[in-house]
N, C-alpha and C. Protein backbone atom coordinates (compact mmCIF):
# COMPACT_ATOMS: atom_id res chain seq x y z
N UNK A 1 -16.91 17.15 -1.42
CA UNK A 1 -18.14 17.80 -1.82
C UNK A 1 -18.52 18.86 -0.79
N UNK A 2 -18.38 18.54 0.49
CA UNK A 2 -18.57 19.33 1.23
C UNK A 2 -18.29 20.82 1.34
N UNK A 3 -16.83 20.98 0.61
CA UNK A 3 -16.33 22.90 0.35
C UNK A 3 -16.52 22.91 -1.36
N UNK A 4 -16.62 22.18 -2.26
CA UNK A 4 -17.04 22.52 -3.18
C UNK A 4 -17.54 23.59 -3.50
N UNK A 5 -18.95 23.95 -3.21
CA UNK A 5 -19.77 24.67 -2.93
C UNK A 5 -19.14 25.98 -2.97
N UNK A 6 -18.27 26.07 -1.60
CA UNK A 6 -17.25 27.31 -1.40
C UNK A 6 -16.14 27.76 -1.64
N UNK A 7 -15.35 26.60 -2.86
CA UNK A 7 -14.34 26.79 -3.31
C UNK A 7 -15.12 27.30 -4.55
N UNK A 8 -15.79 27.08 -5.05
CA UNK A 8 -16.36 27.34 -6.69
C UNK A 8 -17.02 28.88 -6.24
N UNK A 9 -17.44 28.99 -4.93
CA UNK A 9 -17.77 30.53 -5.06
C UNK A 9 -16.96 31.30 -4.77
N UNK A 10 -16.09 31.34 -4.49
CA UNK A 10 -15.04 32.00 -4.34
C UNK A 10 -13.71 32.26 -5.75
N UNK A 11 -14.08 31.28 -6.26
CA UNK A 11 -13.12 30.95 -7.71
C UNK A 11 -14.06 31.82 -9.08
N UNK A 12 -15.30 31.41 -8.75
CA UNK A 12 -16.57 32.44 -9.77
C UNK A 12 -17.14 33.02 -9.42
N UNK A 13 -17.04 33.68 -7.88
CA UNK A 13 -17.51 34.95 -7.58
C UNK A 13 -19.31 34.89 -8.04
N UNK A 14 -19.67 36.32 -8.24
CA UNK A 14 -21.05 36.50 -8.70
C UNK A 14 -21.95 35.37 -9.80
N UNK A 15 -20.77 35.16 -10.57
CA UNK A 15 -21.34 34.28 -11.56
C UNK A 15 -21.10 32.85 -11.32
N UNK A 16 -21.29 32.23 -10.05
CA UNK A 16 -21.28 31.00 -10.07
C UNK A 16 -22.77 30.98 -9.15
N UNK A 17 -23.91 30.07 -9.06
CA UNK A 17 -25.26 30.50 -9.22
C UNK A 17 -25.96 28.55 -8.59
N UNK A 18 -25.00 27.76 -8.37
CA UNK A 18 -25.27 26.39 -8.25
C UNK A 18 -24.83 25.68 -7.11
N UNK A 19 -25.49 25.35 -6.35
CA UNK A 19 -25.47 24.97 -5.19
C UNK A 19 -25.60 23.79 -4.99
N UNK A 20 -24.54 22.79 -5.10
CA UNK A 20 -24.36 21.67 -4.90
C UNK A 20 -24.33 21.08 -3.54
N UNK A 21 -24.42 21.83 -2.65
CA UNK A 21 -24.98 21.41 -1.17
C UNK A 21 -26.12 20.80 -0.90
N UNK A 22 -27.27 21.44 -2.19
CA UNK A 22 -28.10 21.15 -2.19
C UNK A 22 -29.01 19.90 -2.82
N UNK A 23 -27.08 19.35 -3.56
CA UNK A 23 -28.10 18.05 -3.98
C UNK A 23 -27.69 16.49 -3.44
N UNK A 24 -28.83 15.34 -3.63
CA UNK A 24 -28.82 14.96 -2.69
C UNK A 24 -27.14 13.75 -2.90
N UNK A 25 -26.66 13.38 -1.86
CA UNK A 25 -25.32 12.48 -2.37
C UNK A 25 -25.28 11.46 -1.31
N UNK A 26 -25.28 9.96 -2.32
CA UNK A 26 -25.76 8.77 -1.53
C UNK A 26 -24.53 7.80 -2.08
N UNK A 27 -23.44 7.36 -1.22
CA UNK A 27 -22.75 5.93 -1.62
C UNK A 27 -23.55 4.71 -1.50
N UNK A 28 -23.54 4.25 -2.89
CA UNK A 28 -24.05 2.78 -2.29
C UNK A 28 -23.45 1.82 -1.23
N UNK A 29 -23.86 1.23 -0.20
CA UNK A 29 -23.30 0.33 0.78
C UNK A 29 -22.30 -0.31 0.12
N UNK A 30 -22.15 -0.58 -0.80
CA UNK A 30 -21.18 -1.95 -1.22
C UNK A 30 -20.21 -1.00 -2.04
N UNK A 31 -20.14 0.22 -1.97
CA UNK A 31 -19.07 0.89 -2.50
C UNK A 31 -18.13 1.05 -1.15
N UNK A 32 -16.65 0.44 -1.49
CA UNK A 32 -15.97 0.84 -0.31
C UNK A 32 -15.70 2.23 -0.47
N UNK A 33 -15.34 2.22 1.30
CA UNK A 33 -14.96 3.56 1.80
C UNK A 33 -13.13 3.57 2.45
N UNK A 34 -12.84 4.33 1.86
CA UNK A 34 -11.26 4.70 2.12
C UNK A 34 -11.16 4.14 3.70
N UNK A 35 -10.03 3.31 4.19
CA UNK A 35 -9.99 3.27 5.62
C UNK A 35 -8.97 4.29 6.39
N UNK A 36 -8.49 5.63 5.65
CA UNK A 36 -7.70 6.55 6.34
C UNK A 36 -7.74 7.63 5.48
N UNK A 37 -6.84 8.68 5.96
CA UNK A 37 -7.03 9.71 5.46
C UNK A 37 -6.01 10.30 4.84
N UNK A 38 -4.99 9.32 4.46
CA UNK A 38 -3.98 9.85 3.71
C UNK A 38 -3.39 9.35 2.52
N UNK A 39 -4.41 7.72 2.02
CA UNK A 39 -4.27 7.47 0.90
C UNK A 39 -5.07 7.18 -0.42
N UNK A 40 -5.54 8.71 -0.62
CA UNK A 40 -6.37 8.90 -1.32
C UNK A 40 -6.14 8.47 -3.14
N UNK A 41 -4.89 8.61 -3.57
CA UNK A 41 -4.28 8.54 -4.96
C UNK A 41 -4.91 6.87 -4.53
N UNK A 42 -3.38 6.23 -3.94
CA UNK A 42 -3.45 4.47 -4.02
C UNK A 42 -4.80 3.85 -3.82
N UNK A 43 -5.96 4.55 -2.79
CA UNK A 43 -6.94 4.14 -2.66
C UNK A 43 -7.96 4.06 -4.20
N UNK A 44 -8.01 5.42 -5.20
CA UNK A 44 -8.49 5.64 -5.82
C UNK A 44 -7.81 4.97 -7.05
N UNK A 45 -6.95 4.55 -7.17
CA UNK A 45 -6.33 3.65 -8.47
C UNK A 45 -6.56 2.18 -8.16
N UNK A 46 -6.35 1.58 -6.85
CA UNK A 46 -6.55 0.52 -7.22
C UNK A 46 -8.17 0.04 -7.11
N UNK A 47 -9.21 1.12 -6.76
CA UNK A 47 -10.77 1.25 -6.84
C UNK A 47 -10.92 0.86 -8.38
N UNK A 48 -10.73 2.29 -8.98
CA UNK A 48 -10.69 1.99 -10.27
C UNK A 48 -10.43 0.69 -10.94
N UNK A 49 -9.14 0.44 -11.02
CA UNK A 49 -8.68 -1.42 -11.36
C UNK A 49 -9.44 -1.78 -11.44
N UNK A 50 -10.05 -2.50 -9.69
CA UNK A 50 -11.24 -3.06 -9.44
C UNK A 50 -13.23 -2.78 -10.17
N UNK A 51 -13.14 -1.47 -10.20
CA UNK A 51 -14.18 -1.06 -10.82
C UNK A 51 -15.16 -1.89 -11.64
N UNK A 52 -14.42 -2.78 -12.52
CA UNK A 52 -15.05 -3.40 -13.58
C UNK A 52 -15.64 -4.99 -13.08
N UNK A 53 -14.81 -5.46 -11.91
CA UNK A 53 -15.19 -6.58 -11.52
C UNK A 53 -16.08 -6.50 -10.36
N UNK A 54 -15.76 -5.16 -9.85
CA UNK A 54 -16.58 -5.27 -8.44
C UNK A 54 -18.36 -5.33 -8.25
N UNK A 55 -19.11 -5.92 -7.58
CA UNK A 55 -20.47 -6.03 -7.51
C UNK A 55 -20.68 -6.04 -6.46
N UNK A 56 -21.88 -5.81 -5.61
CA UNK A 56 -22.72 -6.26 -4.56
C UNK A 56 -21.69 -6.95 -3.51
N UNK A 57 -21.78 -8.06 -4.06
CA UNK A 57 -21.33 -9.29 -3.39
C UNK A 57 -19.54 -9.60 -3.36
N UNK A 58 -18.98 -8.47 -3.66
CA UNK A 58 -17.64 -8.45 -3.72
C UNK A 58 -16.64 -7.84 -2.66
N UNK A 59 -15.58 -8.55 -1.96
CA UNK A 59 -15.13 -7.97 -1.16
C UNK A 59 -14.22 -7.51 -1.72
N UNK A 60 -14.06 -5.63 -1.66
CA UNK A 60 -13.09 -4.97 -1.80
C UNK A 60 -11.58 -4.88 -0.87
N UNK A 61 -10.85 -5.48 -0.73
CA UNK A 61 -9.41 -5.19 0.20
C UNK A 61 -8.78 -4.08 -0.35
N UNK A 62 -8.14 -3.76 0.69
CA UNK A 62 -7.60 -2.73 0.40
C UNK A 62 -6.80 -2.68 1.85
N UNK A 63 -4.89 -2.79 1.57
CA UNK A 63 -3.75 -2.81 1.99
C UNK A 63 -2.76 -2.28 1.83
N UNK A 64 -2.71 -0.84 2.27
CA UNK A 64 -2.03 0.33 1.74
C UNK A 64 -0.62 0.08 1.39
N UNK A 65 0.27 -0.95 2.12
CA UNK A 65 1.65 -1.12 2.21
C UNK A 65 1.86 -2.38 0.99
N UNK A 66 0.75 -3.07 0.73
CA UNK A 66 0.13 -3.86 -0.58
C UNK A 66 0.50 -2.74 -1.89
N UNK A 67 -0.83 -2.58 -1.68
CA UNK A 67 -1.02 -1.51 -2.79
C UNK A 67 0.00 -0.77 -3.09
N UNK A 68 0.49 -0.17 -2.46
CA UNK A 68 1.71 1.06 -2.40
C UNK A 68 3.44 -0.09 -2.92
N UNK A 69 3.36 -1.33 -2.62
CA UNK A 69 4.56 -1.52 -3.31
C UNK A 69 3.99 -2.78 -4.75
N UNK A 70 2.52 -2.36 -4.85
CA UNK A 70 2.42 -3.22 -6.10
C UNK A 70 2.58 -1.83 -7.17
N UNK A 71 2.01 -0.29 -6.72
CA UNK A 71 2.16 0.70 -7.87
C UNK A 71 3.80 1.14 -8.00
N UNK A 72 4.40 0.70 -6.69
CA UNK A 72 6.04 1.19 -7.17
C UNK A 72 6.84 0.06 -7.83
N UNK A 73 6.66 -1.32 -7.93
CA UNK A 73 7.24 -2.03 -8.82
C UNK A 73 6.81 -2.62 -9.73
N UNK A 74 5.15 -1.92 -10.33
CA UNK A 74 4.84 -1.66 -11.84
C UNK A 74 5.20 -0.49 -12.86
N UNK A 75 5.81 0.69 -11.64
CA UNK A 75 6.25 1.84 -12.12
C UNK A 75 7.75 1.97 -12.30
N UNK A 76 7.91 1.66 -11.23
CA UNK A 76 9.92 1.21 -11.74
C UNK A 76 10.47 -0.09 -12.52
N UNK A 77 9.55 -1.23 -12.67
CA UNK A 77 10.03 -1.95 -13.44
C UNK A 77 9.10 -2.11 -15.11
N UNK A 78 8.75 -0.67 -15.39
CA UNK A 78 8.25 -0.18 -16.74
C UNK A 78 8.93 -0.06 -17.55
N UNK A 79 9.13 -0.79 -18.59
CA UNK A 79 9.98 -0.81 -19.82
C UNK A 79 9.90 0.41 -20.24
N UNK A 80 9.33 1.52 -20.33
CA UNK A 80 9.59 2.77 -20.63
C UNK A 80 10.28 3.50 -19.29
N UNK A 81 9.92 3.35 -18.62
CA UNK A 81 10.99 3.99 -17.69
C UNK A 81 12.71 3.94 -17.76
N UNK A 82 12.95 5.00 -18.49
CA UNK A 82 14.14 5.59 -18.57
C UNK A 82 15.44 5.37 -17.58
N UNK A 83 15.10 5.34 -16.55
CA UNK A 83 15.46 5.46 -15.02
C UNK A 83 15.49 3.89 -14.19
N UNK A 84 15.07 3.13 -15.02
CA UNK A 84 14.88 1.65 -14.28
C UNK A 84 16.32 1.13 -13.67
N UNK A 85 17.36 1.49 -14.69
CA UNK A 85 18.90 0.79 -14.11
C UNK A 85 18.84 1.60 -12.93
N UNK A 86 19.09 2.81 -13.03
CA UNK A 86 19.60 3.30 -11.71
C UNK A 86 18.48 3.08 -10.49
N UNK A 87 17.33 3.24 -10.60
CA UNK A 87 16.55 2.88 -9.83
C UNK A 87 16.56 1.57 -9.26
N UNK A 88 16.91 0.35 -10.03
CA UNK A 88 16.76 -0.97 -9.68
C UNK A 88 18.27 -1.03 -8.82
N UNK A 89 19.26 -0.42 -9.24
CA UNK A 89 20.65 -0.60 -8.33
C UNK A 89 20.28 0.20 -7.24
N UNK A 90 20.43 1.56 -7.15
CA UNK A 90 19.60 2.15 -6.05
C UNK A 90 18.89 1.22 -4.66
N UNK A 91 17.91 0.34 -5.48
CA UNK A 91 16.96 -0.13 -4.24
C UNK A 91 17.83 -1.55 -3.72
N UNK A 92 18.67 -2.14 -4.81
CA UNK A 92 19.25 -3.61 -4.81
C UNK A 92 20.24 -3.05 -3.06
N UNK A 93 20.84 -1.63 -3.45
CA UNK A 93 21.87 -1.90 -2.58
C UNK A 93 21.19 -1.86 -1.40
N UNK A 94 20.09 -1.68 -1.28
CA UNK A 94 19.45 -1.68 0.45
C UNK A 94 18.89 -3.08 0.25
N UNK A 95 18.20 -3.57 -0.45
CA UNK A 95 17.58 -5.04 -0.34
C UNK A 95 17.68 -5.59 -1.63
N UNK A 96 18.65 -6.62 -1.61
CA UNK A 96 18.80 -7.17 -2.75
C UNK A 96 17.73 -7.89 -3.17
N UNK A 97 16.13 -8.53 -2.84
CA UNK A 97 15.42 -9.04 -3.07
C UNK A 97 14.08 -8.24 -3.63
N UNK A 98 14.54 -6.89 -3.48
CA UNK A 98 13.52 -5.88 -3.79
C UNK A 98 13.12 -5.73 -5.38
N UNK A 99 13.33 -5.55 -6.22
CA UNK A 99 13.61 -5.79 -7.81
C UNK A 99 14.13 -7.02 -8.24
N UNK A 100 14.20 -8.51 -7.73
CA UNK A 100 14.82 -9.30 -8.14
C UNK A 100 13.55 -9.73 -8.82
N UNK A 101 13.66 -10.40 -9.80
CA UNK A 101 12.68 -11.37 -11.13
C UNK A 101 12.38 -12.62 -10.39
């Protein structure tokens, strides 16, 4: 939010007229906050997930090396994924326990 402001004036020039600097922006306490600065996707998908259950009184975790190999072996072991054989041999030959059922 912070360059918002100055990316949108620069993108609409004269005709952009709204100044979102100016309004006010409050996280609620019990909304977690990212603990780094480089996993913004994994942070923001598994938020979401959570979204529907989370309240007040809920502890959000969040375990990037977690997270990060629960979205790669819901994504490579996707029955639409085209690519699963070679992908699943691929990873077998470095760790055979990596894709195992």
């Amino acid at each position: 939010v912070r360059y918002l402001d100055d990316l949108l004036q620069c993108y609409y020039g004269m005709a952009y007229n709204l100044n979102i600097k100016n309004y006010p922006f409050q996280r609620p306490p019990w909304v977690p906050k990212q603990p780094n600065g480089f996993d913004c996707r994994i942070f923001t998908m598994l938020f979401i997930e959570e979204l529907r259950t989370l309240t007040p009184n809920t502890k959000f975790d969040f375990c990037s090396a977690t997270a990060r190999g629960k979205y790669i072996n819901e994504l490579t072991r996707c029955e639409y994924n085209c690519l699963y054989e070679e992908i699943a041999t691929k990873f077998n030959a470095y760790d055979g326990k990596l894709l195992s059922y």
